[in-house]
Protein backbone atom coordinates (compact mmCIF):
# COMPACT_ATOMS: atom_id res chain seq x y z
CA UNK A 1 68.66 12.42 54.94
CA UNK A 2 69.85 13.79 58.17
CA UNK A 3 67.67 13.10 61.14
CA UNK A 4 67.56 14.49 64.74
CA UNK A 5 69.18 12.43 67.16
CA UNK A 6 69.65 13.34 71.27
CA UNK A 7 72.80 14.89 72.42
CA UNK A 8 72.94 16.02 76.07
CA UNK A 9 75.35 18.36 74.93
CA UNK A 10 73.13 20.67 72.64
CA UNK A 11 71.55 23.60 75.18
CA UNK A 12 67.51 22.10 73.03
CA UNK A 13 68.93 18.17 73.51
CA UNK A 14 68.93 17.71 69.79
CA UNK A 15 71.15 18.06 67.04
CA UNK A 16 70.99 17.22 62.80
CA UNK A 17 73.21 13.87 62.33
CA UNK A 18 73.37 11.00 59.61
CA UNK A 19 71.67 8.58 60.87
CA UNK A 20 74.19 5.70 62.17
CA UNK A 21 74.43 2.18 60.18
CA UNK A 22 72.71 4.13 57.31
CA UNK A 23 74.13 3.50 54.27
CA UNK A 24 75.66 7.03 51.91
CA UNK A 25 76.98 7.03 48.16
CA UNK A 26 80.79 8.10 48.19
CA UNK A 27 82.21 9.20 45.16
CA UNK A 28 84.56 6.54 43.53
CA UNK A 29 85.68 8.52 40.47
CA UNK A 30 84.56 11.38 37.76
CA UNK A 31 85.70 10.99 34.45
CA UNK A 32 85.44 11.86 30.71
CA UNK A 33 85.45 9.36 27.94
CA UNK A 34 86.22 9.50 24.10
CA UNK A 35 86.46 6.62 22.11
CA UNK A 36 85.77 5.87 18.01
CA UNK A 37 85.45 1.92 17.62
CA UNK A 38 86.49 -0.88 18.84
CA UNK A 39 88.96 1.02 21.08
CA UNK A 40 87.66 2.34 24.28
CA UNK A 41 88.27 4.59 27.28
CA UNK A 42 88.61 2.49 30.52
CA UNK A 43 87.95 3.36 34.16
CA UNK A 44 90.03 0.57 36.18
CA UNK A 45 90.03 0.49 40.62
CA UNK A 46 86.45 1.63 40.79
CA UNK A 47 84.92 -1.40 41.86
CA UNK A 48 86.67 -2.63 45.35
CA UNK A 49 85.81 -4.81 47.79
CA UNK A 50 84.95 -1.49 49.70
CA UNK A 51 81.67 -1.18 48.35
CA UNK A 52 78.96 -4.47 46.74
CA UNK A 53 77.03 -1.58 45.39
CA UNK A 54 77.71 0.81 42.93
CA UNK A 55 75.77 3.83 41.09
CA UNK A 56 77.10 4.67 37.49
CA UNK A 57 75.53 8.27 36.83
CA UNK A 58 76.16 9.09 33.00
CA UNK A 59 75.63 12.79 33.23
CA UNK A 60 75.69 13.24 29.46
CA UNK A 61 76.60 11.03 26.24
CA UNK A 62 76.97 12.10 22.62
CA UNK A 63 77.63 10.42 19.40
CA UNK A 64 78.82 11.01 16.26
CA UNK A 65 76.06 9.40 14.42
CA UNK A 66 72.99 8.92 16.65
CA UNK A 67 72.97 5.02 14.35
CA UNK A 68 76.18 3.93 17.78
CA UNK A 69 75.93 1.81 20.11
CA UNK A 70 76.93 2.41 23.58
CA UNK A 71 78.69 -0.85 24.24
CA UNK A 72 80.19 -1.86 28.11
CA UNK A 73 82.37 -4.48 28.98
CA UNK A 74 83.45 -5.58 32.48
CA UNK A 75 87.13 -5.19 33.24
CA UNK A 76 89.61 -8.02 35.24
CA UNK A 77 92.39 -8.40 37.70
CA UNK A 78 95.43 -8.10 34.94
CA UNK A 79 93.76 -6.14 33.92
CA UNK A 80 91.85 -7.61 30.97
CA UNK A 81 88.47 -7.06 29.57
CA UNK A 82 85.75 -9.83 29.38
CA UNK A 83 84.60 -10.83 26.75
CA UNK A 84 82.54 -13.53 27.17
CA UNK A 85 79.14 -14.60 29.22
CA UNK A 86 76.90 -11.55 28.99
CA UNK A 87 73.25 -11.58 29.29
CA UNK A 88 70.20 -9.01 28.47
CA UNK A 89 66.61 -8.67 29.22
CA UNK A 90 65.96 -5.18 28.04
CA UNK A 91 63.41 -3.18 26.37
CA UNK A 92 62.84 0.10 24.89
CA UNK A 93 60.20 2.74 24.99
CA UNK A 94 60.14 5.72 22.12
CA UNK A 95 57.76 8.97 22.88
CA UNK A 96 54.62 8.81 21.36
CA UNK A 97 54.94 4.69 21.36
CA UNK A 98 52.68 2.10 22.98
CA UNK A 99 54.52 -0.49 22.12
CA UNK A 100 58.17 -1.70 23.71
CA UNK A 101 60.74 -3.18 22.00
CA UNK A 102 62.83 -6.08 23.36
CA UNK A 103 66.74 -6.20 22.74
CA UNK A 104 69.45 -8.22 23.94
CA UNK A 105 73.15 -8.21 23.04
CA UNK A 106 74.15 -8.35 19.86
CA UNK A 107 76.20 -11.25 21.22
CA UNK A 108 77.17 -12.58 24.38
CA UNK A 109 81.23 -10.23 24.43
CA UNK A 110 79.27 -7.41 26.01
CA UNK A 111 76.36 -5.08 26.86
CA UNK A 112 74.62 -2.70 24.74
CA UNK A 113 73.80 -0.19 26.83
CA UNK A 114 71.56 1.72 23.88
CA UNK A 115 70.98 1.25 19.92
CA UNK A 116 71.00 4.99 19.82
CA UNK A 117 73.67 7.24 21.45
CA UNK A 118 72.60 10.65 22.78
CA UNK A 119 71.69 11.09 26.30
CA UNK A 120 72.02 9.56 29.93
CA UNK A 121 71.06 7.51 32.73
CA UNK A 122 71.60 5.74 36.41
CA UNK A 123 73.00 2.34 36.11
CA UNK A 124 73.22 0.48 39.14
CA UNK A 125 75.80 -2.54 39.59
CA UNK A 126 76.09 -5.48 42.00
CA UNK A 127 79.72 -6.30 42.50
CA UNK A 128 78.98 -9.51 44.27
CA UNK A 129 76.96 -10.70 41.41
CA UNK A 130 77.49 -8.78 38.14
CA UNK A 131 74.22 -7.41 37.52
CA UNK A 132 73.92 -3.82 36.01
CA UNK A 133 70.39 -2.40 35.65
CA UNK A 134 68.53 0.55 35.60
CA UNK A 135 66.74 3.32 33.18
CA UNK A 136 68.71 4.79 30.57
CA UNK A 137 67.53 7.62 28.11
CA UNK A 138 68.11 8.29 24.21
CA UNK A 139 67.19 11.72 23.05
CA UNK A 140 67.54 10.34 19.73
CA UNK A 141 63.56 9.66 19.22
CA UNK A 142 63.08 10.27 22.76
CA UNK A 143 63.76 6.58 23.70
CA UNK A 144 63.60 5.53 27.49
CA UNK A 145 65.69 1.71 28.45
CA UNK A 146 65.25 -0.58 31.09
CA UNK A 147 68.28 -2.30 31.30
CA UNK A 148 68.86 -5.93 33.29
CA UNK A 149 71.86 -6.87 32.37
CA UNK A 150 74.26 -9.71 34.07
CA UNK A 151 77.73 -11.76 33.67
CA UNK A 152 77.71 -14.98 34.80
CA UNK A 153 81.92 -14.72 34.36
CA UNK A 154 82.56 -14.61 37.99
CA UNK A 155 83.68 -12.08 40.03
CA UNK A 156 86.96 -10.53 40.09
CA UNK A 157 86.24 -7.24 38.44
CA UNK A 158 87.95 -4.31 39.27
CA UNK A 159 86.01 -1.53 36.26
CA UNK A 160 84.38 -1.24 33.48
CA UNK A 161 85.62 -0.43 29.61
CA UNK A 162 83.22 2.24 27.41
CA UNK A 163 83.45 2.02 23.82
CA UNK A 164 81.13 2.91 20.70
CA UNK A 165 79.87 0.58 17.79
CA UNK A 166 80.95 2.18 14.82
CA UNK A 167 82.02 6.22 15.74
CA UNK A 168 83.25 8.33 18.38
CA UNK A 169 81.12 8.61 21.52
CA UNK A 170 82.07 10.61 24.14
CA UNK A 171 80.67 11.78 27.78
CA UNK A 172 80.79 12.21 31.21
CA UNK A 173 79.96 9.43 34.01
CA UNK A 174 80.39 9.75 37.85
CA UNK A 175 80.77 6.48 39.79
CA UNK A 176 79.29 6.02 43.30
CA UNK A 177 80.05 3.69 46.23
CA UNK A 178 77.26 2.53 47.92
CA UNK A 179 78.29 3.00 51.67
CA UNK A 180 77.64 -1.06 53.63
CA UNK A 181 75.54 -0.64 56.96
């Protein structure tokens, strides 16, 4: 949010600036995906040593069959996809519900972003660390995620592949640098 800050050369003394050291989201990349299974529409160079922190805004997501999975795997130096070492503590919420459901990966090759394709969501993830988390939402009976989601792999990753369980899924996602102080 811009702030006033002096400037002896404004006739009032003040002017709007971005506040200094303050951190600002850069766009990184915009991009479309389309992918049926186990094949998968990658987005490679959008994780740099430029930024730790990174905001994945999925602007909209649609399925097939609203029965996919939205399934993300980290991508390598190489560049390769891992396949290995990924953890979950999430949980769903459906409208009308009082009652959340735990899920974790099917397995530990990637992370199942939702059981139930047709919606959107902010994702952040830590570069240093591998940690992606944040809410995600199904309109497919109005289910709301809280994903925490980490890959103890180690680091070395340069993007991020998007692929669907069993159909095509296909969507828009914007990727944001998190500007360092």
């Amino acid at each position: 949010m811009p702030k006033f800050v002096a400037d002896s050369s404004e006739t009032t003394g003040l002017k709007w600036a971005a506040p200094a050291g303050g951190g600002s989201l850069k766009l990184v990349k915009r991009g479309t995906f389309s992918n049926v299974a186990n094949t998968g529409t990658t987005f490679d160079d959008v994780f740099t040593s430029t930024y730790v922190s990174y905001l994945l805004n999925f602007e909209f997501v649609s399925a097939s069959t609203l029965t996919d999975d939205l399934i993300f795997n980290l991508r390598t130096t190489g560049p390769a996809t891992r396949t290995t070492n990924y953890k979950s503590a999430s949980g769903s919420l459906a409208a009308g519900s009082t009652t959340s459901t735990y899920f974790g990966a099917a397995s530990d090759d990637f992370w199942q972003l939702s059981t139930r394709t047709y919606g959107g969501g902010y994702l952040w993830f830590n570069r240093t660390n591998n940690q992606l988390q944040g809410p995600y939402y199904s309109e497919a009976n109005n289910e709301y995620y809280d994903l925490q989601l980490s890959n103890g792999g180690g680091g070395g990753c340069i993007g991020f592949q998007l692929k669907s369980s069993s159909s095509n899924i296909t969507g828009q996602i914007s990727v944001y640098g998190l500007a360092q102080a």
